[in-house]
Protein backbone atom coordinates (compact mmCIF):
# COMPACT_ATOMS: atom_id res chain seq x y z
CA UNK A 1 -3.54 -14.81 -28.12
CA UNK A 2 -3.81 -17.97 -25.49
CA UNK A 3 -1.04 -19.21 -27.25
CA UNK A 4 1.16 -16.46 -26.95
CA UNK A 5 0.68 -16.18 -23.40
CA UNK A 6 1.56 -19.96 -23.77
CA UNK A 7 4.68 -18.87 -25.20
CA UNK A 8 5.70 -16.03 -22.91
CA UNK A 9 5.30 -18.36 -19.76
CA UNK A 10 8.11 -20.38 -21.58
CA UNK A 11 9.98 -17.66 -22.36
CA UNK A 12 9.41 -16.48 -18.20
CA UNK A 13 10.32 -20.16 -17.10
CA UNK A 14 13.61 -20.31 -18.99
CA UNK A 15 14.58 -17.03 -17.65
CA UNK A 16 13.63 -17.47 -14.26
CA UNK A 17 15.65 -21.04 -14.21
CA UNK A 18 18.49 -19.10 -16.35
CA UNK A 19 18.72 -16.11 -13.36
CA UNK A 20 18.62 -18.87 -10.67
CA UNK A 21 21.58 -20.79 -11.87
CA UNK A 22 23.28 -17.75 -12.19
CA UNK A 23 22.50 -16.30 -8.54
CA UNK A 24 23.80 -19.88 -7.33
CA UNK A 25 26.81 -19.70 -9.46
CA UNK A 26 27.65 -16.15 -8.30
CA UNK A 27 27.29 -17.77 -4.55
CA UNK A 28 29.26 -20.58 -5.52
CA UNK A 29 32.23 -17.93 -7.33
CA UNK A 30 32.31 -15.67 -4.16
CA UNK A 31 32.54 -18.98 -1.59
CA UNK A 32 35.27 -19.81 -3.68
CA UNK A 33 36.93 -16.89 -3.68
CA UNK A 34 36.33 -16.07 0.01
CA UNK A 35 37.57 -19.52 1.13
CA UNK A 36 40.75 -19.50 -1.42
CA UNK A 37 41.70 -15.87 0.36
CA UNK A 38 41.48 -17.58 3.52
CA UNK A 39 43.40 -20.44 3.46
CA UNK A 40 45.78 -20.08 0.76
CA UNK A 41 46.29 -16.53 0.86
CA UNK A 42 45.48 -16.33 -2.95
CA UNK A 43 42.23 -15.74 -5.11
CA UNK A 44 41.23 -16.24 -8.71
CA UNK A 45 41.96 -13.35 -10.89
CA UNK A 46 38.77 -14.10 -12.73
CA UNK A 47 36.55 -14.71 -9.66
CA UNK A 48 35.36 -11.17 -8.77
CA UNK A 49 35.42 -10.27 -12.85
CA UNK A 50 32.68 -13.39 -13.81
CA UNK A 51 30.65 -12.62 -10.56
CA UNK A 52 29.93 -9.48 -11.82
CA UNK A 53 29.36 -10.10 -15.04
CA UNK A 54 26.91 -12.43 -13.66
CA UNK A 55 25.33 -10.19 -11.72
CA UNK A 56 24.40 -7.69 -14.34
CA UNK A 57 22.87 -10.92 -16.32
CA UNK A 58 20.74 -11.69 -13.00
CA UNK A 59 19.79 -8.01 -12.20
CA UNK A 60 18.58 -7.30 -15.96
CA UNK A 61 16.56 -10.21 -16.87
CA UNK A 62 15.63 -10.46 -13.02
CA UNK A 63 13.78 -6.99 -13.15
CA UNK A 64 11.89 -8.39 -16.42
CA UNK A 65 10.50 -11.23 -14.22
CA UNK A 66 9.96 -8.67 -11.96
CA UNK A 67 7.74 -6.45 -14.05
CA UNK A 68 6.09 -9.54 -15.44
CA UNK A 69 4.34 -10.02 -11.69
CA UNK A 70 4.00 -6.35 -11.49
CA UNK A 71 6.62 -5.99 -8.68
CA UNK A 72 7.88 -3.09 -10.34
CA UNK A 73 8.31 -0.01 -8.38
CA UNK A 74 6.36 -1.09 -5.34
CA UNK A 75 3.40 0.85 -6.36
CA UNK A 76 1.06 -2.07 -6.39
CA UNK A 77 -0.07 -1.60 -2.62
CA UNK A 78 -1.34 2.08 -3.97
CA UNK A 79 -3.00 0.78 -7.44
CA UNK A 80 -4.89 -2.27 -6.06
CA UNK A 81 -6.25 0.52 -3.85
CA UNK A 82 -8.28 2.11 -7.13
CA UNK A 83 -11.61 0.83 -8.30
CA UNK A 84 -11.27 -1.29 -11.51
CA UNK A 85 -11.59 1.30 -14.21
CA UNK A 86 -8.98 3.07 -12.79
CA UNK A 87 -6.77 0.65 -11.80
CA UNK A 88 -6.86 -0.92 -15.42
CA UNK A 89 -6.13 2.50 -17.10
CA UNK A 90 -3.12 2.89 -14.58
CA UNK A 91 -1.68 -0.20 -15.39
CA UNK A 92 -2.34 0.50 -19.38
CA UNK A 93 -0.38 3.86 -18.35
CA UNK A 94 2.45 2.43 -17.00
CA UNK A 95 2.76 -0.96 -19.96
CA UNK A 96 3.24 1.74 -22.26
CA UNK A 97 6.10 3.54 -20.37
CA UNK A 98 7.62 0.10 -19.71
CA UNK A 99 6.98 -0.50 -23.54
CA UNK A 100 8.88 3.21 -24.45
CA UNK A 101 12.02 1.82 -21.70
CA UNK A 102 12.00 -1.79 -23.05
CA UNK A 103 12.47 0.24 -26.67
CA UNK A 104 15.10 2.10 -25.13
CA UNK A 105 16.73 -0.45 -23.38
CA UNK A 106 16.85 -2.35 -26.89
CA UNK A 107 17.98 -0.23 -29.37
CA UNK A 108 20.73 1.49 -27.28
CA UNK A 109 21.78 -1.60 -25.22
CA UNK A 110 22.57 -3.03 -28.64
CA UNK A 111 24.21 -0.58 -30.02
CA UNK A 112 26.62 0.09 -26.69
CA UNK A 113 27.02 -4.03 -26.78
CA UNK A 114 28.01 -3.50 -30.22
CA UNK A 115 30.73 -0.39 -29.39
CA UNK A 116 32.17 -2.35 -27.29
CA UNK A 117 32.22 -5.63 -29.07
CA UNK A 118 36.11 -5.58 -29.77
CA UNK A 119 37.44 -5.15 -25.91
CA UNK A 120 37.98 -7.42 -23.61
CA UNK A 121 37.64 -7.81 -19.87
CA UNK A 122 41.43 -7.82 -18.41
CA UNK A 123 41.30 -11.56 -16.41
CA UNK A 124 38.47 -13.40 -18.47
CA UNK A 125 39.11 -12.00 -21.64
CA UNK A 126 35.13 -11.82 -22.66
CA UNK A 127 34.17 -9.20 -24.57
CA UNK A 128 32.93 -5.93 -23.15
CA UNK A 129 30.15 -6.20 -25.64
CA UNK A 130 28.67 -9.70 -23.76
CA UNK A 131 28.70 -7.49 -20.63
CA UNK A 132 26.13 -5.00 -22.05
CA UNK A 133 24.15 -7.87 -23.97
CA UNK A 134 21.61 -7.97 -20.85
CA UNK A 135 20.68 -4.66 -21.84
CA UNK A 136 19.17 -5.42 -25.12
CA UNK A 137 18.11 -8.91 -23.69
CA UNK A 138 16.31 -7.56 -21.04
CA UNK A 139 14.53 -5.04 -23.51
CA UNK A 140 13.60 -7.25 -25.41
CA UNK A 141 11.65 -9.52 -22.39
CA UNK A 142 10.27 -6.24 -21.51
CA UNK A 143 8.70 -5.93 -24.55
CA UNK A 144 7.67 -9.54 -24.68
CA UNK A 145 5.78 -8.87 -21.29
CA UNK A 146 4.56 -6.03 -22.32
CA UNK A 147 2.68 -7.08 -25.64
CA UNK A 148 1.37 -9.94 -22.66
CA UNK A 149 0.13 -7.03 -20.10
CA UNK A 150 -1.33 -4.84 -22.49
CA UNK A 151 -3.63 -7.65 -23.91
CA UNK A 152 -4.58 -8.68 -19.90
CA UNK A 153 -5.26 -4.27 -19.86
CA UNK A 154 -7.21 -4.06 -22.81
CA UNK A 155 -9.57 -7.26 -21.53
CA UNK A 156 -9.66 -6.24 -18.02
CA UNK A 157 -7.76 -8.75 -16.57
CA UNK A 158 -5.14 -7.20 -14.41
């Protein structure tokens, strides 16, 4: 299993460098657009439309990261409280609800992606579909971390 925790850091690396390019892009986008409004009165039809988009990309694959370093739900302060027993089967309690949402997220994400696969966003003309793909992609890390957490609950090592 070492070497799936190899591959999971990876996996967390890429997304992590993947969410910050996007955050700067988004501050890039709205400096833009802010500073085109400004001085010459006018602003990208697309500009608002792609920060957006990349915003739900950020905000979906950013709570994954999230969860990975068990920042989820700011219940951590009350949990590292617990002796270790109980602390270990809280955090095996909440991987598996995580688990059931990731599941969720995955299967219904993909199908709404999939709905919507033949529409298109008025200015950029992407597909509605590649607006709800962070759905399903963000399940899917879920799940990733979660196979990774419940193998650190099982040993003890949260």
């Amino acid at each position: 299993m070492n070497s799936y925790n190899r591959f999971i850091d990876r996996v967390a690396k890429v997304v992590f460098i993947i969410t910050g390019t996007m955050i700067s892009a988004m501050v890039l986008i709205i400096f833009a657009q802010v500073t085109s409004r400004f001085v010459f009165n006018r602003t990208p039809r697309w500009s608002e439309e792609f920060t957006l988009f990349l915003m739900l990309y950020t905000g979906f694959l950013g709570a994954s990261l999230a969860y990975r370093e068990r920042l989820h739900i700011g219940i951590k302060f009350f949990i590292e409280k617990l002796k270790l027993p109980v602390k270990n089967k809280v955090y095996f309690f909440i991987d598996i609800l995580i688990g059931l949402f990731a599941i969720f997220m995955l299967f219904w994400g993909s199908g709404f992606a999939w709905m919507m696969r033949n529409q298109t966003l008025p200015a950029t003309k992407i597909s509605v579909g590649a607006s709800y793909l962070p759905i399903p992609l963000a399940g899917l890390l879920f799940l990733g971390f979660v196979v990774e957490k419940l193998m650190a609950d099982i040993k003890g090592d949260n």
